[in-house]
Protein backbone atom coordinates (compact mmCIF):
# COMPACT_ATOMS: atom_id res chain seq x y z
CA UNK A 1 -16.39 -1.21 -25.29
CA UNK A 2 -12.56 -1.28 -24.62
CA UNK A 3 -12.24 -0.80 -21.16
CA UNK A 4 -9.80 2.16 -20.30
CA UNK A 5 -8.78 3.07 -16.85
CA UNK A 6 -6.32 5.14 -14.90
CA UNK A 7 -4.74 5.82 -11.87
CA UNK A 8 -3.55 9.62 -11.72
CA UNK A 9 -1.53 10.27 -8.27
CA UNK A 10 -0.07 13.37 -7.22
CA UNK A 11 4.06 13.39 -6.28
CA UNK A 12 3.83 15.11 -3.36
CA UNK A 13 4.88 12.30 -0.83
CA UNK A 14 5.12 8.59 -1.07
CA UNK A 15 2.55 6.25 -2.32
CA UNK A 16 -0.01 5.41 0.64
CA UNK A 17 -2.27 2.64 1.64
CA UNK A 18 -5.43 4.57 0.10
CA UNK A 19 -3.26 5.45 -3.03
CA UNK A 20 -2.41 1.51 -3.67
CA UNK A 21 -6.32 0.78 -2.79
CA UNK A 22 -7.40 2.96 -5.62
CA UNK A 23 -4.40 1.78 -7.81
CA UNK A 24 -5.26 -1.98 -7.30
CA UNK A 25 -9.14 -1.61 -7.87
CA UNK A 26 -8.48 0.39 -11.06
CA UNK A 27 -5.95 -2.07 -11.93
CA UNK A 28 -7.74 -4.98 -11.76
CA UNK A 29 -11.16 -3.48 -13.36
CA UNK A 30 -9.71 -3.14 -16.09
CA UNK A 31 -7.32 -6.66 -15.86
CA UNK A 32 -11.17 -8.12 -15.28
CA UNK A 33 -12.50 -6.61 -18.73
CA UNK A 34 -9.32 -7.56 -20.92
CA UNK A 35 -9.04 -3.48 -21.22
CA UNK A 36 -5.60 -1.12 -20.29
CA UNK A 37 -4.43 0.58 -17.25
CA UNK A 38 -2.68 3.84 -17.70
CA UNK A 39 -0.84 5.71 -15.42
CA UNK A 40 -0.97 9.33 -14.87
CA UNK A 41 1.57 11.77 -12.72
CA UNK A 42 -0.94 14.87 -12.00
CA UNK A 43 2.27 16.92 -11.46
CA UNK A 44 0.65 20.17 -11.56
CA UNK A 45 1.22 21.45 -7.49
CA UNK A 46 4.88 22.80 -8.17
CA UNK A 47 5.67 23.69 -4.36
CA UNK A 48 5.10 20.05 -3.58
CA UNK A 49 5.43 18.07 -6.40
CA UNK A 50 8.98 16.30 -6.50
CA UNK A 51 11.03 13.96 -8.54
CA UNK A 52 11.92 11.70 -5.31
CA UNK A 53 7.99 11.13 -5.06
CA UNK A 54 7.61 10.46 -8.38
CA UNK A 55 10.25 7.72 -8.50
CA UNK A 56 8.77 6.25 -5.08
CA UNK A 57 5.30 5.78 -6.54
CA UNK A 58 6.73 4.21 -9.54
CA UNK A 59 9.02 2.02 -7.63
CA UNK A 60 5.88 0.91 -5.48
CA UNK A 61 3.71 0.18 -8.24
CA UNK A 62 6.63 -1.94 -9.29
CA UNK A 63 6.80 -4.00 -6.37
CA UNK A 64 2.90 -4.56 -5.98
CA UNK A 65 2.71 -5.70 -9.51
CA UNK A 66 0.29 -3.18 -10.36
CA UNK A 67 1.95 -2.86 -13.99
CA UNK A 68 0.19 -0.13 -16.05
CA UNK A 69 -0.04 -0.12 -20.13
CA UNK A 70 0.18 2.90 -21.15
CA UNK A 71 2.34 5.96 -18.87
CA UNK A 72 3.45 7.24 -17.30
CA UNK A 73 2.49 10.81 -18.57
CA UNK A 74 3.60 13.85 -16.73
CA UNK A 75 0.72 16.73 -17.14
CA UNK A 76 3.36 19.40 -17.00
CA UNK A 77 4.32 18.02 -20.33
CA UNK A 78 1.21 18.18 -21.63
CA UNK A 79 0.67 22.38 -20.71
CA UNK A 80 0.04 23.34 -24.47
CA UNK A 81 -2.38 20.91 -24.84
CA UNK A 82 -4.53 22.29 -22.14
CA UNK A 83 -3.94 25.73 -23.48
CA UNK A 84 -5.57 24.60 -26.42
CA UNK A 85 -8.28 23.01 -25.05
CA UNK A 86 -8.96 26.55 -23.13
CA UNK A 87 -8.93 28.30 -26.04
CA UNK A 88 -11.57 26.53 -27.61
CA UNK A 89 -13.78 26.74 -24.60
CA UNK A 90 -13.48 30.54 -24.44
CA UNK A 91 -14.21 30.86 -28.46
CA UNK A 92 -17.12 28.42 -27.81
CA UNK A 93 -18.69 30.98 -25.05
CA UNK A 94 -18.25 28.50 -22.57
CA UNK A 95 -14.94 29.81 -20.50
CA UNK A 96 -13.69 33.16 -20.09
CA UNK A 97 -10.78 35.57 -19.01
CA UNK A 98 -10.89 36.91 -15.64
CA UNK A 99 -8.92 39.81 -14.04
CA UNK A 100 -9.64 39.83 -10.83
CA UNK A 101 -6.90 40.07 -8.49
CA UNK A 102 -5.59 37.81 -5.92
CA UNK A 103 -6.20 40.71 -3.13
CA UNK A 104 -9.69 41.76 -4.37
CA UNK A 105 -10.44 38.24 -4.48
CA UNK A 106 -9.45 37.69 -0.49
CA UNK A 107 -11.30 40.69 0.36
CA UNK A 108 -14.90 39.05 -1.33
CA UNK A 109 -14.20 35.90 0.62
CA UNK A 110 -14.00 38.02 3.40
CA UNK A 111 -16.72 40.41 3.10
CA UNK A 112 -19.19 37.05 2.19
CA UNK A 113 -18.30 35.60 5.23
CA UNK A 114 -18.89 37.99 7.39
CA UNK A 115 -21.92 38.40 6.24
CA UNK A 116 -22.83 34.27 6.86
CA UNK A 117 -22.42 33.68 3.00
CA UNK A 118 -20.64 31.20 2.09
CA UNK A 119 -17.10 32.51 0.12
CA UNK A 120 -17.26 32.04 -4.07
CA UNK A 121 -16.59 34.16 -6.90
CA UNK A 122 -19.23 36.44 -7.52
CA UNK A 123 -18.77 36.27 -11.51
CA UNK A 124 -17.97 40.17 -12.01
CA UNK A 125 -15.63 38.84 -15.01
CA UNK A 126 -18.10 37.18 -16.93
CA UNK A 127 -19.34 37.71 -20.68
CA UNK A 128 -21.30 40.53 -20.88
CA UNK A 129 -19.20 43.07 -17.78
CA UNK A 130 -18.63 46.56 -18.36
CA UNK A 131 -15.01 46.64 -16.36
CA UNK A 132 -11.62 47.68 -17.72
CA UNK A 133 -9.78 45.30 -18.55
CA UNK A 134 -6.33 46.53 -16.57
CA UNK A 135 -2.68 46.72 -18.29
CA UNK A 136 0.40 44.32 -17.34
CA UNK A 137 -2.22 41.81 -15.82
CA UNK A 138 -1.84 38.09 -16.76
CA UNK A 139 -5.65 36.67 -16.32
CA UNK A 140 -6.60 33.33 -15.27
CA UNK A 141 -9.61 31.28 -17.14
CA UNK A 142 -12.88 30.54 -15.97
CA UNK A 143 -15.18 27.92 -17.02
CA UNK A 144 -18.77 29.54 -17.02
CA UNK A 145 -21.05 27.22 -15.57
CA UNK A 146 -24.54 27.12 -15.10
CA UNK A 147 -26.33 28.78 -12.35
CA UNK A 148 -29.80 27.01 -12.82
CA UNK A 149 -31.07 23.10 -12.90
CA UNK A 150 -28.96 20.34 -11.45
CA UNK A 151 -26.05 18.34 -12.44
CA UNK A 152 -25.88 14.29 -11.76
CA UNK A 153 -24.52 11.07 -12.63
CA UNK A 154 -25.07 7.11 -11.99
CA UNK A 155 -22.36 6.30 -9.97
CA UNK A 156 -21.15 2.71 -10.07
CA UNK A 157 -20.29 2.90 -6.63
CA UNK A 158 -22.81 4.85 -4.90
CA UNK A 159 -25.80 4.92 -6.96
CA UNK A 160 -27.66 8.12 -8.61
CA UNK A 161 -25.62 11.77 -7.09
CA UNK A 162 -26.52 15.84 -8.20
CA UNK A 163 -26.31 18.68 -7.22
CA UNK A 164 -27.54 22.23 -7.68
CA UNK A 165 -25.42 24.48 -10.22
CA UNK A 166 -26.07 27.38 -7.99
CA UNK A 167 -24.04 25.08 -5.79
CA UNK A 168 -20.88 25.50 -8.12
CA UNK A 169 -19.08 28.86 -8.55
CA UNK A 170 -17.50 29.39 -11.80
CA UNK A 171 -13.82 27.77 -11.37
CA UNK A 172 -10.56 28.49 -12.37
CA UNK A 173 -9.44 26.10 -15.04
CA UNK A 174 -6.04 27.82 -16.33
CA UNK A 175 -3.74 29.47 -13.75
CA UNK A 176 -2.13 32.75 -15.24
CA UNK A 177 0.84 30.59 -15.24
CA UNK A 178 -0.38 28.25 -17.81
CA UNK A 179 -0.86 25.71 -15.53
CA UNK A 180 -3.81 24.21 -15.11
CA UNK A 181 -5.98 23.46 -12.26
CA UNK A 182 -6.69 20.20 -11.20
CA UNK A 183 -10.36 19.38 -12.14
CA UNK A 184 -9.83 21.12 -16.23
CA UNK A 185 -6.19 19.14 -16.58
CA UNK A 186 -8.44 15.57 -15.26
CA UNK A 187 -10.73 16.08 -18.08
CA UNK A 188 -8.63 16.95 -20.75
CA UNK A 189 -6.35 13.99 -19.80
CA UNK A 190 -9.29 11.75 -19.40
CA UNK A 191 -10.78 12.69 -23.00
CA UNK A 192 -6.89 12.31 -24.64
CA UNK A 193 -6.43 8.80 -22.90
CA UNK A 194 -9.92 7.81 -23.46
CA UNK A 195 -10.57 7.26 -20.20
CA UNK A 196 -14.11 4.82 -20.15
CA UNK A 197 -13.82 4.49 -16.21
CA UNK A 198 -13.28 7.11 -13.47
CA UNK A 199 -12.41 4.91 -10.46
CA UNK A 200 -11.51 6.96 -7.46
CA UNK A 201 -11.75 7.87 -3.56
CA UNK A 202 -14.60 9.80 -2.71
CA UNK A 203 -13.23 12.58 -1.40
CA UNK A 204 -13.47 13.73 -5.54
CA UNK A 205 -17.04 13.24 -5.62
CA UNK A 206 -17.69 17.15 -4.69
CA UNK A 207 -14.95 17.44 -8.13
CA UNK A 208 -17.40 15.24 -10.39
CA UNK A 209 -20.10 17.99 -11.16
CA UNK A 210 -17.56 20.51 -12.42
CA UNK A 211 -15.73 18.33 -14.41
CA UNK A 212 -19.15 16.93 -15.91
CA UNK A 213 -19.58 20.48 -16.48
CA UNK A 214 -16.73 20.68 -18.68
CA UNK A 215 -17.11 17.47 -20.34
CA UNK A 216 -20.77 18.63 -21.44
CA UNK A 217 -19.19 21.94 -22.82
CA UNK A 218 -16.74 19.76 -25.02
CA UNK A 219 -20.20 17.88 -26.21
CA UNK A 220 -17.91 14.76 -25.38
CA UNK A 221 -19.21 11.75 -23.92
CA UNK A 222 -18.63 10.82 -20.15
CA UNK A 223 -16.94 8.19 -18.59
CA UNK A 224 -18.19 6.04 -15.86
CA UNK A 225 -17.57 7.28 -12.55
CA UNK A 226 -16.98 5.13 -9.52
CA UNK A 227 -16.34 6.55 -5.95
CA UNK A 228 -14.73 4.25 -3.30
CA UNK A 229 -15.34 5.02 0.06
CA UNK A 230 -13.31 5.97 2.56
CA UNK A 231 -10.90 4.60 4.56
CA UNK A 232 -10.83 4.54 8.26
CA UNK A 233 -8.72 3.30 10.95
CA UNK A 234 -9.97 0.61 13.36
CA UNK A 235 -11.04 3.01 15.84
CA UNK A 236 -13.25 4.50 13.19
CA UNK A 237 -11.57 7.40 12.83
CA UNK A 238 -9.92 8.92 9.70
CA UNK A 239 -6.96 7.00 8.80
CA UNK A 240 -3.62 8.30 9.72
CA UNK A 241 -0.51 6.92 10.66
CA UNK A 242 -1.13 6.07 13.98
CA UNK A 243 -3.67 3.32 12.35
CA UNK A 244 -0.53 2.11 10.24
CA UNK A 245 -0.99 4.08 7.06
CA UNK A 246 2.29 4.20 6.50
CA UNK A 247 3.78 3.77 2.72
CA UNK A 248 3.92 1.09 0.60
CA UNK A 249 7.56 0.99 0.61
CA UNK A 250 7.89 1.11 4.42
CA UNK A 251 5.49 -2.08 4.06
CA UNK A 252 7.99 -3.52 1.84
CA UNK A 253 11.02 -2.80 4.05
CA UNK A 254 8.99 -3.99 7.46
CA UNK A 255 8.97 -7.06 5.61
CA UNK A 256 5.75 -7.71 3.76
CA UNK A 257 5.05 -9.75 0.66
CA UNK A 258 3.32 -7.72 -2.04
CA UNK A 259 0.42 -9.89 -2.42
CA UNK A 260 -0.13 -10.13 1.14
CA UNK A 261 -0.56 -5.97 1.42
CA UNK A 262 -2.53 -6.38 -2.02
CA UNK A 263 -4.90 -8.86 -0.95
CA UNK A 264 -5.49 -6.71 2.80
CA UNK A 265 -5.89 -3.73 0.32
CA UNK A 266 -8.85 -6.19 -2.07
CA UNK A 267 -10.50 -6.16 1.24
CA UNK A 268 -10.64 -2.47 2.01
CA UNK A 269 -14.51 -1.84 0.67
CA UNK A 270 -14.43 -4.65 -1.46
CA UNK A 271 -15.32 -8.58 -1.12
CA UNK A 272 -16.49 -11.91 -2.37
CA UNK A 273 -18.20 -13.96 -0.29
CA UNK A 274 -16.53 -14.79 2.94
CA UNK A 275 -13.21 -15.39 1.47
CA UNK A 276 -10.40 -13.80 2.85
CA UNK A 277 -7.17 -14.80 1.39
CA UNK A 278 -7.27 -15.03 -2.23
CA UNK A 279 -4.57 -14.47 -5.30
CA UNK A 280 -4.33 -11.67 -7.50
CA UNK A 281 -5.62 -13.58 -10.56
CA UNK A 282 -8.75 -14.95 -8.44
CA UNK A 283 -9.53 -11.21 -7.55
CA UNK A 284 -9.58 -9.83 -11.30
CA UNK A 285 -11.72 -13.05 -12.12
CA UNK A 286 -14.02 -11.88 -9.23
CA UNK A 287 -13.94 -8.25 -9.53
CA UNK A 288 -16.74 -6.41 -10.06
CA UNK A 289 -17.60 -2.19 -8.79
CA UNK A 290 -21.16 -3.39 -7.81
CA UNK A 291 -19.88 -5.58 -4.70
CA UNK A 292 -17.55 -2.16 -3.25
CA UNK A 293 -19.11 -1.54 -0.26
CA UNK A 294 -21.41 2.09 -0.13
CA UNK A 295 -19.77 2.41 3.58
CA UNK A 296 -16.45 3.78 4.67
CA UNK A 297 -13.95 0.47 5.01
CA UNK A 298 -11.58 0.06 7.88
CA UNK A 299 -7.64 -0.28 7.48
CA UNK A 300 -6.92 -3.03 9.87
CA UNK A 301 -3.07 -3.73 10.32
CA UNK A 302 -3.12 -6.53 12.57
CA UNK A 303 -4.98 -8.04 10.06
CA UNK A 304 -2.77 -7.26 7.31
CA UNK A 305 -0.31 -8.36 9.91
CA UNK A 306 -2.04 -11.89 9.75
CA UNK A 307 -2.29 -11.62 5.82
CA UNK A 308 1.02 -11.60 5.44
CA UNK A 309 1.77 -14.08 7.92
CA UNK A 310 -0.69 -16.42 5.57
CA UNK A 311 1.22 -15.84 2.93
CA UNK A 312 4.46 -16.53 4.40
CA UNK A 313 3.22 -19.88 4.98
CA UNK A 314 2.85 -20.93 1.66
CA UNK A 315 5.45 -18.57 -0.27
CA UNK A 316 7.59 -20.17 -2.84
CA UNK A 317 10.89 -20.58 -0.27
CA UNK A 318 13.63 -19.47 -2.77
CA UNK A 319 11.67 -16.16 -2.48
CA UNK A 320 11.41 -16.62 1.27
CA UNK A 321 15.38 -17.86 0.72
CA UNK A 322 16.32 -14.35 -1.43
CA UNK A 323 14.62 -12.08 0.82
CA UNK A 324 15.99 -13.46 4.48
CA UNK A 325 19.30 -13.41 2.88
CA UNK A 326 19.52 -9.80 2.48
CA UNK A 327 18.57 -8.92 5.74
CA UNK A 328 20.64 -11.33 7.57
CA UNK A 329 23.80 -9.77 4.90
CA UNK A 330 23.09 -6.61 6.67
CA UNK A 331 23.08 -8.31 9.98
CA UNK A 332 26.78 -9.47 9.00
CA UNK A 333 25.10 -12.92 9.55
CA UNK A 334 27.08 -15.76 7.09
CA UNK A 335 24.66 -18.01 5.70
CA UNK A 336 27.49 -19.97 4.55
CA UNK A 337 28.97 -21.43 7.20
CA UNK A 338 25.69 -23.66 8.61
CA UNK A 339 22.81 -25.39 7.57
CA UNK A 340 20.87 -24.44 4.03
CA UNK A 341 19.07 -21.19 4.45
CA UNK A 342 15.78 -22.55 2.81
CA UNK A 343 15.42 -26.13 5.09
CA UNK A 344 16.00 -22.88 7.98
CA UNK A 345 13.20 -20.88 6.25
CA UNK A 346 11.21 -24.20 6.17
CA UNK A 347 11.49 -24.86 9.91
CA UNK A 348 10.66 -21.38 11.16
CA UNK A 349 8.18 -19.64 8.47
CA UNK A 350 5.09 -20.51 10.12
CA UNK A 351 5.75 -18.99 12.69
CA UNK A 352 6.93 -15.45 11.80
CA UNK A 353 4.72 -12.72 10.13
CA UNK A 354 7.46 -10.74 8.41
CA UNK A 355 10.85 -11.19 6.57
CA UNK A 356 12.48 -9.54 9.16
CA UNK A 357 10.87 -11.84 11.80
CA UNK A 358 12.34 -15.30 10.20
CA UNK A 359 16.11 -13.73 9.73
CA UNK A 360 15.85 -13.06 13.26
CA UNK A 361 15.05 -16.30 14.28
CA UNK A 362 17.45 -18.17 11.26
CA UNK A 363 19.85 -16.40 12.72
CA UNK A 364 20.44 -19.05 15.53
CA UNK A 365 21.62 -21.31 13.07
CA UNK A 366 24.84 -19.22 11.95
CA UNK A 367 25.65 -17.21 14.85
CA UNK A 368 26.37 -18.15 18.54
CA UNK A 369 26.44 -16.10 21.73
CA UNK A 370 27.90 -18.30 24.96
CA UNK A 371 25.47 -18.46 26.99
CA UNK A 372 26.09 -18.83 30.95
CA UNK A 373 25.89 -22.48 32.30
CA UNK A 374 26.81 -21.81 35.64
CA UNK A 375 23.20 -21.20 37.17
CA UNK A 376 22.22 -25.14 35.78
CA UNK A 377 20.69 -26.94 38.88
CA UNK A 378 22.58 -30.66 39.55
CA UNK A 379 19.56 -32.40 38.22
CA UNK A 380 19.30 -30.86 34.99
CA UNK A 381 23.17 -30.53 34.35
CA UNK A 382 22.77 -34.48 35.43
CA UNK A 383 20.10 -34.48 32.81
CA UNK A 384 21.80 -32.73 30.18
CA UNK A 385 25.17 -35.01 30.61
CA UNK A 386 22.59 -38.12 29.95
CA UNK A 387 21.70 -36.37 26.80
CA UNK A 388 24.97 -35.84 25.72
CA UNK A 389 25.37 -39.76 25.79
CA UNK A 390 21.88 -40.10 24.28
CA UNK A 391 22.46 -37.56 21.33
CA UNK A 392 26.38 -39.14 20.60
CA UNK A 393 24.60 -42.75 20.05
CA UNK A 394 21.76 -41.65 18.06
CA UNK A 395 21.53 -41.32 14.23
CA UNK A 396 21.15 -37.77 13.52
CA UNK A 397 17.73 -37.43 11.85
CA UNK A 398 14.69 -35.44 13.94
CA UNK A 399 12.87 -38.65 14.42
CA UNK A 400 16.19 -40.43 16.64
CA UNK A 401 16.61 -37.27 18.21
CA UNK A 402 13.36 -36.84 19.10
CA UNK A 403 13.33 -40.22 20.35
CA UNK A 404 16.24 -39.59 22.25
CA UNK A 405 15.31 -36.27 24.41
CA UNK A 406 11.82 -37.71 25.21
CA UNK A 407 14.23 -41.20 27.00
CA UNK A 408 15.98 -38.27 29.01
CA UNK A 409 12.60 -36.61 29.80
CA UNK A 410 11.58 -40.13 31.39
CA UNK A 411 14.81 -41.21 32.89
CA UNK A 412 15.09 -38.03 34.48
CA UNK A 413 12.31 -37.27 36.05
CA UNK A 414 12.12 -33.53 34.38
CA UNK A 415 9.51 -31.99 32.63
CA UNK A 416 9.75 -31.26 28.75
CA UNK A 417 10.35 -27.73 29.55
CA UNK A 418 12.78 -28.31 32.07
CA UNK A 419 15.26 -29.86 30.01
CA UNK A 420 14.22 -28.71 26.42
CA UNK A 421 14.79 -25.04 27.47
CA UNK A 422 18.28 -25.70 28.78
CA UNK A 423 19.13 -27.27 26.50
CA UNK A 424 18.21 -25.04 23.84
CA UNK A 425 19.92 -22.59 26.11
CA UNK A 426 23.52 -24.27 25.65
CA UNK A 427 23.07 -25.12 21.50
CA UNK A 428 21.66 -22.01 20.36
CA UNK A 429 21.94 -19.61 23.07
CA UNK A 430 18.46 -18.63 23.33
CA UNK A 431 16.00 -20.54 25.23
CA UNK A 432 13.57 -19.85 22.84
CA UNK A 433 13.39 -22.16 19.21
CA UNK A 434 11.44 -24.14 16.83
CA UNK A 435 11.27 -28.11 18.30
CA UNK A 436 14.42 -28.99 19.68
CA UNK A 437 14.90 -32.33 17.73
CA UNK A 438 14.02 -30.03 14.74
CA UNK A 439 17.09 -27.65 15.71
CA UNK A 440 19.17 -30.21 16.83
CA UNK A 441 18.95 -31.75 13.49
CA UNK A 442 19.61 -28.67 11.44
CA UNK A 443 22.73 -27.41 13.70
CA UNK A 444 24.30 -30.77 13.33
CA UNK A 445 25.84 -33.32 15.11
CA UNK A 446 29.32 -32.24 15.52
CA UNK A 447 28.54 -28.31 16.31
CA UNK A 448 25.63 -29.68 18.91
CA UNK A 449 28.00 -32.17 20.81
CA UNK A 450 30.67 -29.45 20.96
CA UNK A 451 28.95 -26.93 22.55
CA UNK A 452 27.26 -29.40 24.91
CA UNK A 453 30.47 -31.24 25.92
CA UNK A 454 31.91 -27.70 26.40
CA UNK A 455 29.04 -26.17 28.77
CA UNK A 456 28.83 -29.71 30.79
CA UNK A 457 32.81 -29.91 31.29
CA UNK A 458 33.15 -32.73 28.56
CA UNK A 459 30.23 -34.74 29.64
């Protein structure tokens, strides 16, 4: 079998961290089985469906790496096509025209639930009624489904699912518009695409039966249908922003790596083992449905916070070098005048777990705020003046200058602390840094005897 998958969002917003979930698990399924990933814009809801969405899913696709093979196609290119298919399915008996108003049809959902019933169409329109068909009205289409047995499926996910047709009301499959609702346009579109794998959230598992419905009527085979469960917050409640659900672009301007959100996203439902942080190619080499998780996973995002923190440990550092460069550009920060940005990157990466987070603290190295000397006690300025001498004799690699703070620490009588965060205080202005023989080295000799001759009166 060639393996044939699809992601199909809507453009109503920005891609989200359930979105990218469903995107990545599709993706690599079908990365796993040598098959293609297509991409599909279900741009059917014209209140809410925009062109700005549609460019910021693309764009974070993009950055994930989630590269699709086929797509993207738009469905309200594709409207003749599902008139078509309509067509056939009300010449085949198996769909039909229906009149009924939007008003009359507000007024049965009413009347049912008053009386405790729950609200569907009552089928008044279907073959065989004796109404009038009235003049000037554009109809809808219906598909008729059946009212007795039980519809199922094997899911990959979840296991054997059905449910009762007198369950499922007959539903609207063409608009009067042309357009078509969502559960007819997924099956045409998965039948023209050749679709072999329905992987998906399952808040579409109710969808499933109807669209098997309509699949049967075509007397086409299914695909495979595999429902991912939900997504929660860490509270355990349903995710929202509050729990950091947040888009994948703001992800990607707070400063995270694309394979660190992808691998926090592998882990949403999905695992291997005990491992935690693995590479994209490991996870299509692992990937399999039958080892997603039947429970609801939970979105985490200090843990993707210390995903991406892993990653920024061991990220090439001309990437690191690229992306700290463009923030500290819009900090008006020159990264020309100092040492070079990557042996920076190199000295504070572990530390940080975002981009942002190592600009700020590179910064240190090309800017300088005076700090205020004048509350130095006499024995640490008295300190600080022997380090002066201390740092002009030494050779200016970390291991001399290391050497040469830790003789001041014992002459002195001071605690590391006590003289490391002064000093710090008069080289970099901050009293917090990396190692101070490791800053000391990177500033440079000249800049770091300047500042300290100027703070301690000349020494």
């Amino acid at each position: 079998m060639n393996i044939r998958t699809r992601f199909a969002p809507s453009p109503t917003g920005f891609l989200h961290i359930g979105g990218a979930r469903t995107a990545l698990f599709s993706w690599a399924y079908a990365r796993r089985h040598g098959g293609k990933f297509i991409l599909r814009i279900e741009d059917t809801d014209l209140e809410r469906s925009t062109e700005t969405s549609v460019a910021a899913i693309l764009e974070s696709m993009q950055w994930l790496g989630l590269d699709w093979d086929e797509g993207p196609f738009f469905q309200m290119k594709r409207l003749a096509r599902y008139k078509e298919v309509a067509d056939q399915l009300i010449a085949a008996g198996h769909a039909y025209y229906d009149y009924m108003s939007r008003e009359e049809l507000e007024e049965l959902r009413k009347v049912q639930m008053q009386r405790g019933e729950k609200p569907r169409y009552d089928g008044r329109w279907r073959p065989g009624h004796k109404l009038k068909v009235p003049e000037g009205v554009k109809p809808v289409v219906r598909f008729l489904t059946p009212r007795d047995g039980e519809i199922g499926w094997h899911d990959l996910v979840k296991g054997p699912i059905s449910f009762p047709n007198k369950e499922l009301d007959d539903l609207v499959i063409l608009r009067a518009d042309g357009v078509p609702t969502y559960n007819f346009g997924v099956v045409v579109d998965d039948l023209d695409m050749e679709i072999t794998h329905v992987i998906r959230g399952d808040d579409h598992v109710n969808n499933t039966p109807r669209q098997i419905h309509i699949f049967n009527a075509m007397a086409k085979p299914l695909p495979a249908f595999a429902h991912l469960p939900m997504i929660l917050g860490a509270d355990g409640e349903r995710l929202s922003k509050r729990h950091g659900a947040v888009s994948v672009t703001q992800y990607r301007d707070e400063g995270y790596l694309p394979e660190a959100l992808l691998n926090a996203l592998a882990r949403l439902g999905w695992s291997h083992g005990n491992d935690e942080v693995f590479s994209m190619k490991q996870m299509v080499g692992w990937f399999d449905l039958g080892h997603v998780s039947h429970s609801a996973a939970q979105f985490d995002p200090e843990k993707a916070l210390w995903m991406n923190q892993q990653y920024i440990k061991n990220a090439d550092l001309n990437v690191l070098s690229n992306l700290t460069k463009e923030i500290l550009q819009k900090m008006n920060v020159n990264t020309d005048a100092g040492p070079k940005l990557d042996q920076v990157i190199f000295l504070v990466k572990d530390r940080a777990h975002t981009i942002p987070q190592i600009a700020e603290a590179a910064k240190i190295f090309y800017t300088y705020d005076e700090p205020d000397a004048s509350k130095l006690t006499a024995p640490v300025r008295s300190a600080l003046v022997l380090l002066l001498e201390k740092l002009r004799a030494s050779n200016w690699d970390r291991k001399s200058l290391g050497a040469a703070v830790s003789e001041v620490v014992k002459a002195s009588g001071l605690k590391m602390p006590e003289l490391a965060m002064p000093a710090r205080l008069l080289v970099t202005g901050r009293t917090q840094t990396p190692s101070l023989d490791a800053v000391l080295e990177l500033i440079g000799r000249e800049t770091v005897l300047a500042r300290l001759s100027r703070h301690l009166k000349g020494g």
